[in-house]
N, C-alpha and C. Protein backbone atom coordinates (compact mmCIF):
# COMPACT_ATOMS: atom_id res chain seq x y z
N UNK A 1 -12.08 2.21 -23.31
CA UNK A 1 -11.67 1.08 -22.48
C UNK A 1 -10.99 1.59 -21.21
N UNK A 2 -11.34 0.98 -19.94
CA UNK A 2 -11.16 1.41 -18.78
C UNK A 2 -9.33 0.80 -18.61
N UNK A 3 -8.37 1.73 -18.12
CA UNK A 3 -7.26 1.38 -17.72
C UNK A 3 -7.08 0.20 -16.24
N UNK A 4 -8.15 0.17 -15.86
CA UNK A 4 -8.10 -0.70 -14.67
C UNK A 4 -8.51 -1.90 -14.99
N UNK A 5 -7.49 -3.06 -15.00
CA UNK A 5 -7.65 -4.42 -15.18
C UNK A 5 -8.43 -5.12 -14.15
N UNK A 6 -8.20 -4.40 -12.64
CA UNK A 6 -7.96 -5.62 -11.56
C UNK A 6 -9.16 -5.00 -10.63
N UNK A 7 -10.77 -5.27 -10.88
CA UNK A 7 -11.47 -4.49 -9.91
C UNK A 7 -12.32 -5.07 -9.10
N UNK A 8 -12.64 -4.35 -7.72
CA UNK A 8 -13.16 -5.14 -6.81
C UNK A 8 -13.52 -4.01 -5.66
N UNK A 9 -14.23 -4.71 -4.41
CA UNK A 9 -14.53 -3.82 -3.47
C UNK A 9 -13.67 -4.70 -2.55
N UNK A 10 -13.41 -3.42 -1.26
CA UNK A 10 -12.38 -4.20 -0.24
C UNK A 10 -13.24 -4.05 0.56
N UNK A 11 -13.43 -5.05 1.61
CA UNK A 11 -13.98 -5.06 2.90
C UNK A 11 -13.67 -4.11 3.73
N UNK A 12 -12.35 -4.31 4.30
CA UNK A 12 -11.66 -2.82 5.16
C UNK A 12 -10.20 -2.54 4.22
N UNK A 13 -10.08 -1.29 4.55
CA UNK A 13 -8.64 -0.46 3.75
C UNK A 13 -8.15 0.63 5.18
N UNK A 14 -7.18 -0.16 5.20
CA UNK A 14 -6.29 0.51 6.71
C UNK A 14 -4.75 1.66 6.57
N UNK A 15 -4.24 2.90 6.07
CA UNK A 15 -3.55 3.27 5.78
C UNK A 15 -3.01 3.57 7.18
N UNK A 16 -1.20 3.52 7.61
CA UNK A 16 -1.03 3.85 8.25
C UNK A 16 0.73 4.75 7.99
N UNK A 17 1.11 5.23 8.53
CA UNK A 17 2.23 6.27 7.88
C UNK A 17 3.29 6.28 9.12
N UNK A 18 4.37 6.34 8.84
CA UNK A 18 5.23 5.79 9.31
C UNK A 18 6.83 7.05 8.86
N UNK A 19 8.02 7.20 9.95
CA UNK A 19 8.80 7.91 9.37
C UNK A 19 10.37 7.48 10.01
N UNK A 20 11.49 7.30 9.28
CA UNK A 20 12.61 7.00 9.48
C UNK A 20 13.59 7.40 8.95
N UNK A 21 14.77 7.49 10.10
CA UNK A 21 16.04 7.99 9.36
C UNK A 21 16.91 7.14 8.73
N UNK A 22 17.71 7.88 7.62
CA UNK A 22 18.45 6.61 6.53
C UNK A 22 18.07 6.95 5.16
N UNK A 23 18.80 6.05 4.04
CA UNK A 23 18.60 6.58 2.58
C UNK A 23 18.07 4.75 2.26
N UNK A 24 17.41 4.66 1.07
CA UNK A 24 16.94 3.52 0.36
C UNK A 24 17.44 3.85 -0.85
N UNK A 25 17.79 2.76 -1.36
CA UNK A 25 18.44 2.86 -3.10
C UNK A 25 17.05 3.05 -3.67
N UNK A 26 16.66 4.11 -4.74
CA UNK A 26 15.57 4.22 -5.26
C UNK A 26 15.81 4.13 -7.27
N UNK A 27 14.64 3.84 -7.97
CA UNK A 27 14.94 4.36 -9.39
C UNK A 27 15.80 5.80 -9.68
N UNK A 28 16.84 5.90 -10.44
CA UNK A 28 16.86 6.99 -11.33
C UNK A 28 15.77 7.72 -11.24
N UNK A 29 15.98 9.12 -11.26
CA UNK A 29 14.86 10.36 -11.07
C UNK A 29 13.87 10.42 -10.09
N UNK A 30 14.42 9.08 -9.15
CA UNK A 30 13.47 9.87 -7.40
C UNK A 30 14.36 9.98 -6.30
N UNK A 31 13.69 10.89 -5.38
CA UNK A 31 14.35 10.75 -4.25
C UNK A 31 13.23 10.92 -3.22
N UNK A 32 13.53 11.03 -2.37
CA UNK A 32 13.07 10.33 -0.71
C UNK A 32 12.50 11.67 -0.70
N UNK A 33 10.52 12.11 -0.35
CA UNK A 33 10.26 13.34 0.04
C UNK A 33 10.17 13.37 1.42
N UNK A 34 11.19 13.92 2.31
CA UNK A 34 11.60 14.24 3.46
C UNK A 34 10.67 15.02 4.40
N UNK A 35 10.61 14.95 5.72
CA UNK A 35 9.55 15.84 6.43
C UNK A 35 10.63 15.86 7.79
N UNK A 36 11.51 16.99 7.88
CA UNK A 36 12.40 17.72 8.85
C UNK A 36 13.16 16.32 9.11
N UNK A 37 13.76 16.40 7.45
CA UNK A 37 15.24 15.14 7.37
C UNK A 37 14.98 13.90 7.21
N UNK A 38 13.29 13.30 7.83
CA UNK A 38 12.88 11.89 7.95
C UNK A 38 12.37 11.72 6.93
N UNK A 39 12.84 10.37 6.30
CA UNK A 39 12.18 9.79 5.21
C UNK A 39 10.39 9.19 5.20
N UNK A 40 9.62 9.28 4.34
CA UNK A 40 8.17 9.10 5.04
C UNK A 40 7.84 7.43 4.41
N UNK A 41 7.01 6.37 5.29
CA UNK A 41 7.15 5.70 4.56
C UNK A 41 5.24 5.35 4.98
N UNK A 42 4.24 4.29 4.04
CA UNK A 42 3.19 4.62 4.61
C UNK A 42 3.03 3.18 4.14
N UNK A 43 1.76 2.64 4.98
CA UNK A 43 1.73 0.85 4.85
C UNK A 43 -0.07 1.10 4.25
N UNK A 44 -0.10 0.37 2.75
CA UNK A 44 -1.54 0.42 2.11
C UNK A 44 -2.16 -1.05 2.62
N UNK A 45 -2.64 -1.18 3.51
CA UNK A 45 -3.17 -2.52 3.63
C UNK A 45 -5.32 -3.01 3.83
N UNK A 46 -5.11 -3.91 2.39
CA UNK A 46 -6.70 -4.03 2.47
C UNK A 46 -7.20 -5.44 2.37
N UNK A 47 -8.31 -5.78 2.90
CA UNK A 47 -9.10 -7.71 2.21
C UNK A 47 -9.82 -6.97 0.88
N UNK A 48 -9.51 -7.38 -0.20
CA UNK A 48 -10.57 -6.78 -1.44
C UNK A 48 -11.43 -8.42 -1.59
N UNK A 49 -12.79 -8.44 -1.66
CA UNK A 49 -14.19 -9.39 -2.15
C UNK A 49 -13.54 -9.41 -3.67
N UNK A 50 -13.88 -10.57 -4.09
CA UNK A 50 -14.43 -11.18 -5.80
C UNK A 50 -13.70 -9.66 -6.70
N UNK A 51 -12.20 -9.97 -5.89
CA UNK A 51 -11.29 -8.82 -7.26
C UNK A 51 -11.81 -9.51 -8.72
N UNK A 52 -12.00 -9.21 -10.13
CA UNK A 52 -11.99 -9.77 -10.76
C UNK A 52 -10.90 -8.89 -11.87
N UNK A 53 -10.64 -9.60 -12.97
CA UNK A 53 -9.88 -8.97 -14.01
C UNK A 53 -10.43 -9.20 -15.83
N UNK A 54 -9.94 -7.62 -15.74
CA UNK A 54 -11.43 -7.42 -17.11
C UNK A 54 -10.78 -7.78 -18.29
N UNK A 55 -12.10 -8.64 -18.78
CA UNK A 55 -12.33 -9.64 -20.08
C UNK A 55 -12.10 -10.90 -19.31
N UNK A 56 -12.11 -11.43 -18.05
CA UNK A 56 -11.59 -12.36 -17.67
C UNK A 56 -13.24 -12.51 -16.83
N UNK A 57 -14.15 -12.60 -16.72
CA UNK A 57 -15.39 -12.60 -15.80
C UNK A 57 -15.31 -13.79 -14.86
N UNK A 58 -14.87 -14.90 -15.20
CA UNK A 58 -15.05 -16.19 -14.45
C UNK A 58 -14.34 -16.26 -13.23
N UNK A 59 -12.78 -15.25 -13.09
CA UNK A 59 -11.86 -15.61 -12.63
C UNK A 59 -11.84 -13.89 -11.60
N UNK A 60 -12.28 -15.16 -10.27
CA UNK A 60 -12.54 -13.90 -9.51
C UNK A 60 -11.39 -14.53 -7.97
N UNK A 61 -11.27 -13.71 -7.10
CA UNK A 61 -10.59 -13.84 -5.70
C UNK A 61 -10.72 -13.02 -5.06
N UNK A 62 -10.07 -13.13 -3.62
CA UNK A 62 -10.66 -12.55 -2.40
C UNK A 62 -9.46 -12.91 -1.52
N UNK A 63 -8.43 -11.61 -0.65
CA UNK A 63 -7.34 -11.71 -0.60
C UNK A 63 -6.88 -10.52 0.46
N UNK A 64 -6.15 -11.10 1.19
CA UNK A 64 -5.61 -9.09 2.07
C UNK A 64 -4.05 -9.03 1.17
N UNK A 65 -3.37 -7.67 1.29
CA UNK A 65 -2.57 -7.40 0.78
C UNK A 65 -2.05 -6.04 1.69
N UNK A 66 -0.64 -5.65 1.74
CA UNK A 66 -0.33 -4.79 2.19
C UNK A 66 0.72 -4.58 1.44
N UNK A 67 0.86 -3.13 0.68
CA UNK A 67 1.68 -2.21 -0.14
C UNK A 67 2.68 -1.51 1.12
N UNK A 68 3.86 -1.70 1.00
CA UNK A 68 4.69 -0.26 1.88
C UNK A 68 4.98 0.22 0.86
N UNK A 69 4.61 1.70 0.70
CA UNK A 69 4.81 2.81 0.16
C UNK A 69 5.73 3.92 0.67
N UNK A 70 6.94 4.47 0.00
CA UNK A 70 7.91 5.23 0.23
C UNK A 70 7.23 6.62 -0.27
N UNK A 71 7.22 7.77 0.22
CA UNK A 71 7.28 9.13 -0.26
C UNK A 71 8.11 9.37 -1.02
N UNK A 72 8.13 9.65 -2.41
CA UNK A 72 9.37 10.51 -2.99
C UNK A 72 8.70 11.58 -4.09
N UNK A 73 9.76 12.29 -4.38
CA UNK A 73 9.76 13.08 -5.42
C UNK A 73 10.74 13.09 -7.09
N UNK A 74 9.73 13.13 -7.91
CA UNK A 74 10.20 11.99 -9.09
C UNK A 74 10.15 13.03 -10.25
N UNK A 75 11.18 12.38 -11.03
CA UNK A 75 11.34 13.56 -12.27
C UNK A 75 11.96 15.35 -12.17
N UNK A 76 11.93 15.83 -13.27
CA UNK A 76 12.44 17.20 -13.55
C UNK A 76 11.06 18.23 -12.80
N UNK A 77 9.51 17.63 -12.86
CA UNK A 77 9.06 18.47 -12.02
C UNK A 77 9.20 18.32 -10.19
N UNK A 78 10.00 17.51 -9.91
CA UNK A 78 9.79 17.10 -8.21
C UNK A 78 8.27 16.96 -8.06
N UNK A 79 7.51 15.95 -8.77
CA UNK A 79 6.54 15.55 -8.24
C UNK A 79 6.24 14.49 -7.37
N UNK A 80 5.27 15.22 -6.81
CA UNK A 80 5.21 13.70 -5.27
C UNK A 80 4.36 12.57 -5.57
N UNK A 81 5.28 11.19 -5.21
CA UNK A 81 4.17 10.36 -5.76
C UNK A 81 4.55 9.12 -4.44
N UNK A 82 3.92 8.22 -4.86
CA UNK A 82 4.44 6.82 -3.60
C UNK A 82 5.50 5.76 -4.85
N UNK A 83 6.14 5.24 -4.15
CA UNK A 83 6.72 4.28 -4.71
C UNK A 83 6.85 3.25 -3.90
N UNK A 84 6.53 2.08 -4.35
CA UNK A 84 6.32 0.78 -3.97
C UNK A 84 7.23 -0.29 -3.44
N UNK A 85 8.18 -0.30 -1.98
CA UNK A 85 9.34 -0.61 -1.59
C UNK A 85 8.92 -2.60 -1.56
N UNK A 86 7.55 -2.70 -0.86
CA UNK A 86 7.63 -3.97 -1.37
C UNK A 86 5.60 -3.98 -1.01
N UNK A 87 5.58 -5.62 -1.33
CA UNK A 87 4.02 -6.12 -1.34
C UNK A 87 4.05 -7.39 -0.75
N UNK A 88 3.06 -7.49 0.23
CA UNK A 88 3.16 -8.74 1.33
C UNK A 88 1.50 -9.37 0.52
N UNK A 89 1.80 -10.42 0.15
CA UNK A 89 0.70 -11.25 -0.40
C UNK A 89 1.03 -13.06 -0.06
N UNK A 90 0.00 -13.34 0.04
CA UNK A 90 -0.01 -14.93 0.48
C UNK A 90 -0.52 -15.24 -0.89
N UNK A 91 -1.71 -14.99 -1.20
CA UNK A 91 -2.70 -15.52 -2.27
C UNK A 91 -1.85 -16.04 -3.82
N UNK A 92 -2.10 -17.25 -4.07
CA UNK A 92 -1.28 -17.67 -4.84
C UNK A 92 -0.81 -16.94 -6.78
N UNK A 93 -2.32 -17.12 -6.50
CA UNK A 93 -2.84 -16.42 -8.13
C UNK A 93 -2.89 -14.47 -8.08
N UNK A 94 -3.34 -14.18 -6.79
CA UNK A 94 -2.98 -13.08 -7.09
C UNK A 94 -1.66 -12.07 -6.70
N UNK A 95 -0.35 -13.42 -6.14
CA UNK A 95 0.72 -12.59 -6.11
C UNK A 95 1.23 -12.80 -7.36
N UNK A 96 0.98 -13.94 -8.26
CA UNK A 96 1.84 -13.91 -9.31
C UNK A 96 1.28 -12.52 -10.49
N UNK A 97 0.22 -12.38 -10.66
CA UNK A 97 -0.33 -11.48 -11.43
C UNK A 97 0.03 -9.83 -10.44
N UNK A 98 -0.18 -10.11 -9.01
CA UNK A 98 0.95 -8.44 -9.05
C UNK A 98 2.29 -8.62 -9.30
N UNK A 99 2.92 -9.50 -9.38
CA UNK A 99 4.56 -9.38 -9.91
C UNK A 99 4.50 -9.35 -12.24
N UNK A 100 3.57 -10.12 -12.31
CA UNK A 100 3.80 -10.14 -13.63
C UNK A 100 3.11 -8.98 -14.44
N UNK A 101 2.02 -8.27 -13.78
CA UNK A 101 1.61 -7.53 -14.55
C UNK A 101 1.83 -6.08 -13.57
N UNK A 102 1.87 -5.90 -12.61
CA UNK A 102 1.53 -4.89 -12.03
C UNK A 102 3.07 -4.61 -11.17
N UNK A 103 3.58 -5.51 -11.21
CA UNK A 103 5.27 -5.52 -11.60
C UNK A 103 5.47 -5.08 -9.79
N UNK A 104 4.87 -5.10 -8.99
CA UNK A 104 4.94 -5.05 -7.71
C UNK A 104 6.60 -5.95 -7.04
N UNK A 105 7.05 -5.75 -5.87
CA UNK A 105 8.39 -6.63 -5.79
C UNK A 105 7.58 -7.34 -4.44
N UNK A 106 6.68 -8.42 -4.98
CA UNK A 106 6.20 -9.29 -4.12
C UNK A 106 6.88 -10.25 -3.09
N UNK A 107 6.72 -10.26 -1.76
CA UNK A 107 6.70 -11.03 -0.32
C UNK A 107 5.78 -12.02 -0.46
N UNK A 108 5.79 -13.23 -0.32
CA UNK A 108 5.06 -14.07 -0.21
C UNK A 108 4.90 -14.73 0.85
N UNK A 109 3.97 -14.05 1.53
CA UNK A 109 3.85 -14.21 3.09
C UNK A 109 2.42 -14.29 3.60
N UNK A 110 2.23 -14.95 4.88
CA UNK A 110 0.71 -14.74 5.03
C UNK A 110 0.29 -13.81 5.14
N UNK A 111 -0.71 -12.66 5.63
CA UNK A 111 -1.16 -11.51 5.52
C UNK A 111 -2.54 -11.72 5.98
N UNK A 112 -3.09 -10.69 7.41
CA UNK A 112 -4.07 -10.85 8.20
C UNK A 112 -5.05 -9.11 7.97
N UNK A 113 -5.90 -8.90 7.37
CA UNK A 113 -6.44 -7.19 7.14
C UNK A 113 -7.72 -8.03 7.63
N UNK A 114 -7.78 -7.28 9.16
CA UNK A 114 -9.42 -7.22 9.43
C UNK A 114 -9.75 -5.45 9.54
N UNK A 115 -11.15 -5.49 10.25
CA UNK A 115 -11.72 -4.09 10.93
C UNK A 115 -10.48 -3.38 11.78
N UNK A 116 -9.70 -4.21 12.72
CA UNK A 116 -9.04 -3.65 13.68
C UNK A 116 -7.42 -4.18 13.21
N UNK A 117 -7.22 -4.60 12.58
CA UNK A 117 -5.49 -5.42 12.87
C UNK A 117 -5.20 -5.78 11.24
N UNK A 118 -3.87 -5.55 11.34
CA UNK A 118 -3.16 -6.35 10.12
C UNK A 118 -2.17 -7.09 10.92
N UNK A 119 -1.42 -8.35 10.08
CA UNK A 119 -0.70 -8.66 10.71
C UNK A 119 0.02 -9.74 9.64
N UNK A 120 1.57 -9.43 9.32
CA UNK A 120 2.24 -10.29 8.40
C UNK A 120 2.92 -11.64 8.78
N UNK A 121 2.82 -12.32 8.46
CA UNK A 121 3.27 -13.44 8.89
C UNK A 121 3.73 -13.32 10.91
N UNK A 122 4.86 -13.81 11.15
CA UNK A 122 5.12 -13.31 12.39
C UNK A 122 6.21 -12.08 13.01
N UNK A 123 5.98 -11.33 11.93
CA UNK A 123 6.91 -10.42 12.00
C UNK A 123 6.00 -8.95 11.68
N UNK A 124 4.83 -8.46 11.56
CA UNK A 124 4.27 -7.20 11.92
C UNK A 124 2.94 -7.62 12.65
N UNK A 125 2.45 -6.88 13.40
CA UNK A 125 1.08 -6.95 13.92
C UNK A 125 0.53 -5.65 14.68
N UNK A 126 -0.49 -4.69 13.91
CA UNK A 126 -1.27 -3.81 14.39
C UNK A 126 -2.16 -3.71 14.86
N UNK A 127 -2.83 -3.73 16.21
CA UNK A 127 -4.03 -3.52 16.45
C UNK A 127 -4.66 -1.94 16.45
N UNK A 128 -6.06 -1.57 16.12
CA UNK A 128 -6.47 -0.31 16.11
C UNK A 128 -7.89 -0.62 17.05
N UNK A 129 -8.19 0.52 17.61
CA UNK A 129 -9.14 1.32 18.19
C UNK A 129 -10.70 1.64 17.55
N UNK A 130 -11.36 1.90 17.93
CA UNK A 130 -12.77 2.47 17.40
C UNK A 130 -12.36 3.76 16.28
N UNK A 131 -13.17 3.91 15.26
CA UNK A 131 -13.15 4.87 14.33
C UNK A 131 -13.49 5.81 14.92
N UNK A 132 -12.99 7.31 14.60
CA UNK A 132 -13.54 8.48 15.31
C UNK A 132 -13.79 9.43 14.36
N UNK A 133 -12.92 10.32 14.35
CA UNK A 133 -12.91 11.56 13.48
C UNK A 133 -12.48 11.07 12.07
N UNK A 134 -13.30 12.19 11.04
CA UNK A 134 -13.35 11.87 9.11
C UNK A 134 -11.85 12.41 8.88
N UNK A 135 -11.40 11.78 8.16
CA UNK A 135 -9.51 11.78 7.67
C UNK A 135 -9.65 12.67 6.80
N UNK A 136 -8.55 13.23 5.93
CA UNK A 136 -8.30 12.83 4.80
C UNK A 136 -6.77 12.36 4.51
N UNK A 137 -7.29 11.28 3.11
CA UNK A 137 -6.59 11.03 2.31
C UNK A 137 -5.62 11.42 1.72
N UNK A 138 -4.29 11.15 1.80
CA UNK A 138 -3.13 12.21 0.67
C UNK A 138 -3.08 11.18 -0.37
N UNK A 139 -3.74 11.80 -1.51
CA UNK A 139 -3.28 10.92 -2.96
C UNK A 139 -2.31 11.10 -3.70
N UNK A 140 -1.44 10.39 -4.13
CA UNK A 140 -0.22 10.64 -5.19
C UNK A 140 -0.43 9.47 -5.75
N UNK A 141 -0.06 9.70 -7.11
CA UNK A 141 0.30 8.53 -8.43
C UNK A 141 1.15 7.37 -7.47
N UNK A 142 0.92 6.03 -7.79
CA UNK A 142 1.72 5.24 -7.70
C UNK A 142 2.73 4.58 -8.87
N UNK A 143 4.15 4.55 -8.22
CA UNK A 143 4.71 4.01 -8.87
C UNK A 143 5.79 2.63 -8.26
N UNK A 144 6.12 2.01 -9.35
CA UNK A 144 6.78 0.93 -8.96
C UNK A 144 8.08 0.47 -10.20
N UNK A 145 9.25 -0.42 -9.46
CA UNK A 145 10.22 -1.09 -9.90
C UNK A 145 10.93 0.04 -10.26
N UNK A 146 11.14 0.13 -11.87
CA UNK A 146 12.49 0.91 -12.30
C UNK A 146 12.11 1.20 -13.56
N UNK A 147 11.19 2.18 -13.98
CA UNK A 147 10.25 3.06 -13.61
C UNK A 147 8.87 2.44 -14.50
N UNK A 148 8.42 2.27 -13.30
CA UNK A 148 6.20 2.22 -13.74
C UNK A 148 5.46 2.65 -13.51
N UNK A 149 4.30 3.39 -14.01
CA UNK A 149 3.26 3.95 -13.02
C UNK A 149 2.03 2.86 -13.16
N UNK A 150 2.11 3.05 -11.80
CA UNK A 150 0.43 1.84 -11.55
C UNK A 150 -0.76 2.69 -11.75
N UNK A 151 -1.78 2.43 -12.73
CA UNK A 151 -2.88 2.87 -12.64
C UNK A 151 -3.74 3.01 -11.63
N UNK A 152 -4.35 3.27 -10.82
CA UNK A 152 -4.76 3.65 -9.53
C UNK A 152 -5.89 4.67 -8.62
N UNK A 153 -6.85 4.30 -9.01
CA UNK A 153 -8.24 4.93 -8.83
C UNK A 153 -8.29 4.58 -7.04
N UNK A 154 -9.24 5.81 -6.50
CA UNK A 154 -8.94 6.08 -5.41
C UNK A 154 -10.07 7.56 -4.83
N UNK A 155 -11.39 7.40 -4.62
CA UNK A 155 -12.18 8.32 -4.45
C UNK A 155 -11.68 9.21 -3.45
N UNK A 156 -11.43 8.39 -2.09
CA UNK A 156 -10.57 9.05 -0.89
C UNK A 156 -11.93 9.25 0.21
N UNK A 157 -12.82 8.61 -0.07
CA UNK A 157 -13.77 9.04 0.42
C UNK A 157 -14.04 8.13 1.75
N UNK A 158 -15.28 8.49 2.71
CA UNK A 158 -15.18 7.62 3.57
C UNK A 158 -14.23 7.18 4.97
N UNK A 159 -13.12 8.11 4.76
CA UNK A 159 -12.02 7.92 5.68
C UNK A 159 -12.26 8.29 7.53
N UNK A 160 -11.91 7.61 7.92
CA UNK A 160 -11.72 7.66 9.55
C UNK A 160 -10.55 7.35 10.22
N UNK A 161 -10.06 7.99 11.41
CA UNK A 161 -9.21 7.77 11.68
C UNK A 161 -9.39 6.81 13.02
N UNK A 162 -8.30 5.85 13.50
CA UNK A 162 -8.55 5.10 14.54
C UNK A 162 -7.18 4.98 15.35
N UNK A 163 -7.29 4.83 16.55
CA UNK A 163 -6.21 4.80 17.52
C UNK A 163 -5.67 3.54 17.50
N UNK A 164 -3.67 3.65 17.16
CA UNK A 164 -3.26 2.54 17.12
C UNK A 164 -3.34 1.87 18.73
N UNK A 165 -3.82 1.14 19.08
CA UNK A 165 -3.76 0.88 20.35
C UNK A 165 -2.25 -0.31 20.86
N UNK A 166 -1.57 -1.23 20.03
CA UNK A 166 -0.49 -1.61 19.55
C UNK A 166 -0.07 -1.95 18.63
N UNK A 167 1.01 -1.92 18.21
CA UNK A 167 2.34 -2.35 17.35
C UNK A 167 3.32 -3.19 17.33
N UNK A 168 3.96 -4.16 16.82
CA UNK A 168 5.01 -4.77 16.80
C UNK A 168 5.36 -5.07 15.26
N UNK A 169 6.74 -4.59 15.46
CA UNK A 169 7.29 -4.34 14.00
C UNK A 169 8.73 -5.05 13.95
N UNK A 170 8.83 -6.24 13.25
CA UNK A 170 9.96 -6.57 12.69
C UNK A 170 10.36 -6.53 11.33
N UNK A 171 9.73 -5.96 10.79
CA UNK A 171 9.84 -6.24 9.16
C UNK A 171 10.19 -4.70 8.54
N UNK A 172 10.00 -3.83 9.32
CA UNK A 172 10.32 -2.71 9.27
C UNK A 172 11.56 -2.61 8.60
N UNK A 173 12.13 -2.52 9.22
CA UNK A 173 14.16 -2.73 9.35
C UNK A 173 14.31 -3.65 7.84
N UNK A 174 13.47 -4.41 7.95
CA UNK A 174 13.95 -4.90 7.10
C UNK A 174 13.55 -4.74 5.37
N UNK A 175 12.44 -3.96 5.31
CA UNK A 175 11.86 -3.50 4.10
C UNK A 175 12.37 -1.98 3.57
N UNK A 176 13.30 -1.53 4.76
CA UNK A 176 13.50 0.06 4.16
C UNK A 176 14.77 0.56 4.59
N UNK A 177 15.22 -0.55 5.50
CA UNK A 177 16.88 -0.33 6.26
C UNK A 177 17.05 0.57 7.62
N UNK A 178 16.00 0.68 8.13
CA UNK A 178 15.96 1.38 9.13
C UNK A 178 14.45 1.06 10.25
N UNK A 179 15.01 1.40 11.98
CA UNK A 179 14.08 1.04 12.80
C UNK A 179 12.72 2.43 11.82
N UNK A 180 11.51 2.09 12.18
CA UNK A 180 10.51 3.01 11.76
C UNK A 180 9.52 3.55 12.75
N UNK A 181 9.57 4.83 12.90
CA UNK A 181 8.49 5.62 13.84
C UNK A 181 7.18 5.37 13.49
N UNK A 182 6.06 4.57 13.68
CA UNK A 182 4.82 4.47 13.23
C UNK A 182 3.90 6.01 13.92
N UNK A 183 2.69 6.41 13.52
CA UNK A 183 1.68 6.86 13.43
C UNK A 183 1.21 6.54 15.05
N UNK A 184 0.73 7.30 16.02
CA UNK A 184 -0.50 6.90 17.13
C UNK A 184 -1.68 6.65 16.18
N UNK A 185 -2.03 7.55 15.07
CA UNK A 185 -3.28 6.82 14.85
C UNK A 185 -3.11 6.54 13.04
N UNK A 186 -4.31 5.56 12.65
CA UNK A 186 -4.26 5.27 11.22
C UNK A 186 -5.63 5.90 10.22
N UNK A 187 -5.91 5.26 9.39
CA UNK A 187 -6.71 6.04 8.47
C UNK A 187 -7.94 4.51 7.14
N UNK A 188 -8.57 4.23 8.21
CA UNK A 188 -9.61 2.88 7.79
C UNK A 188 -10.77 3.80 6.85
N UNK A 189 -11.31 2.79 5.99
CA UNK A 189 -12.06 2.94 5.22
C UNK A 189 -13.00 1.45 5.24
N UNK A 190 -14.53 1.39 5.00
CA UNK A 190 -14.73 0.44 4.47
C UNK A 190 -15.32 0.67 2.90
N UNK A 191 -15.25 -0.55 2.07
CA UNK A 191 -16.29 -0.37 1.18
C UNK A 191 -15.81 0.32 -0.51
N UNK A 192 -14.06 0.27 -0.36
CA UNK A 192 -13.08 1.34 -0.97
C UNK A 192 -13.72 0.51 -2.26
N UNK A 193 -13.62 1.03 -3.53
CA UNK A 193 -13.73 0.64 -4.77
C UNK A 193 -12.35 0.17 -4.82
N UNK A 194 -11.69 -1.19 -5.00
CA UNK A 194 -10.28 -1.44 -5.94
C UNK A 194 -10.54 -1.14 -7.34
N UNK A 195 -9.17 -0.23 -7.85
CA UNK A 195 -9.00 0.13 -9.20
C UNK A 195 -7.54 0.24 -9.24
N UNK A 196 -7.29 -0.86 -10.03
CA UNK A 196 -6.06 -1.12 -9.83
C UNK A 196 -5.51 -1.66 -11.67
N UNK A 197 -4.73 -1.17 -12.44
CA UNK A 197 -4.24 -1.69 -13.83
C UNK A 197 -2.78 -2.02 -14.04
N UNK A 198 -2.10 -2.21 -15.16
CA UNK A 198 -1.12 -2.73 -15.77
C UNK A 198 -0.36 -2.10 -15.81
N UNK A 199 0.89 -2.31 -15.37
CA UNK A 199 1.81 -1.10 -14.77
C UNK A 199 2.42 -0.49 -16.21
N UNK A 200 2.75 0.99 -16.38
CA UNK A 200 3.27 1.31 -17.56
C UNK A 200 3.95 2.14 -17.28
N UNK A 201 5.25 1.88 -18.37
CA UNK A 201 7.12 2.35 -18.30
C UNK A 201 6.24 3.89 -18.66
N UNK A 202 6.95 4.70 -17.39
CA UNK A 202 6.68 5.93 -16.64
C UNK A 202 7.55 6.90 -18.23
C-alpha cells in the first residue's frame, strides 16, 4: 500500500527561495540551517488538477496552494530537511484535510499559482519571466508542527529557472518575523506528479 493519500498532477509548481536575518521558535531537535548567518526560507507554490485521495475515488479537487518552507537541521544526525512555517489555502475541503491529516498550520486565504505569478490574498504577489536554463531541485524530507514527517514524493525533474521580474511582499514579516531577501530568479515546473500522505510523529 502506497504511503501517499493525496495524488494528483499540478498544472504549474513555482519554487522560490528566500533568506533572512532573525531566529523563529522551531520544534525541539531543529534548528535554522544557516547560509553565512541567514536563515533560508523557500515558498512551495502549485494549482494541482483532480487531487484525489486513495480509497476515496469520487472525491476529487483542483486548488493552488503555497507551503513556506524553513531550512533546518533536525535531530542527533543534523539532518537537513524543510519544515513547514505555514500553508496559504483558500479551498475549503482541501484546507481542512491539510490541517487534519497532513497537520499543515493552515492560512485561509485566497491564493493565485499561474505559469508566471502567485499571489496571496493582498499581501504577496510574484511575477516571473520566460523559462530559461534546466534547475535543479534541492530535496529534503518534509516536516511539520511538533514533530511530523510528511510523506512526500518528488521526481525533481523537469525544472527551469525563470526571472523574477517583480515582487511585493507583505506577509513575509509576518510568517517568519523578519523583512525577507527573495531570489532574482525561481525554479517552475509543469506537469509535477503530487504525492503527498498522512503526516507521521517523526
Amino acid at each position: 500500500m502506497s504511503e501517499y493519500r493525496f495524488v494528483g498532477k499540478e498544472r504549474v509548481t513555482i519554487e522560490l527561495d528566500g533568506t533572512f536575518d532573525g531566529d523563529v521558535a522551531l520544534p525541539g531537535g531543529l534548528a535554522l540551517d544557516r547560509v553565512d548567518g541567514r536563515a533560508r526560507v523557500s515558498l512551495f507554490a502549485f494549482y494541482v488538477d483532480d487531487i484525489r485521495i486513495a480509497f476515496m475515488p469520487l472525491i476529487k479537487s483542483s486548488y493552488a496552494e503555497v507551503l513556506w518552507r524553513l531550512a533546518v537541521r533536525a535531530g542527533p544526525g543534523d539532518d537537513a530537511a524543510w519544515w513547514v512555517a505555514a500553508c496559504d489555502l483558500a479551498a475549503a475541503g482541501p484546507a481542512w484535510a491539510a490541517r487534519r491529516w497532513v497537520r499543515y498550520p493552515v492560512r485561509k486565504q485566497p491564493v493565485e499559482v499561474s505559469d508566471s505569478r502567485i499571489a496571496i490574498a493582498d499581501s504577496f504577489a510574484l511575477e516571473l519571466g520566460a523559462k530559461r536554463d534546466p534547475a535543479l531541485v534541492e530535496q529534503r524530507p518534509l516536516l511539520t508542527g511538533s514533530l511530523f514527517r510528511v510523506p512526500w514524493g518528488d521526481d525533481a525533474s523537469g525544472a527551469h529557472r525563470a526571472e523574477v521580474r517583480s515582487i511585493s511582499d507583505a506577509l513575509g514579516r509576518l510568517t517568519v518575523g523578519a523583512d525577507i531577501t527573495w531570489s532574482s530568479t525561481a525554479i517552475v515546473r509543469h506537469g509535477r506528479e503530487h504525492r503527498c500522505g498522512v503526516a507521521q510523529r517523526r
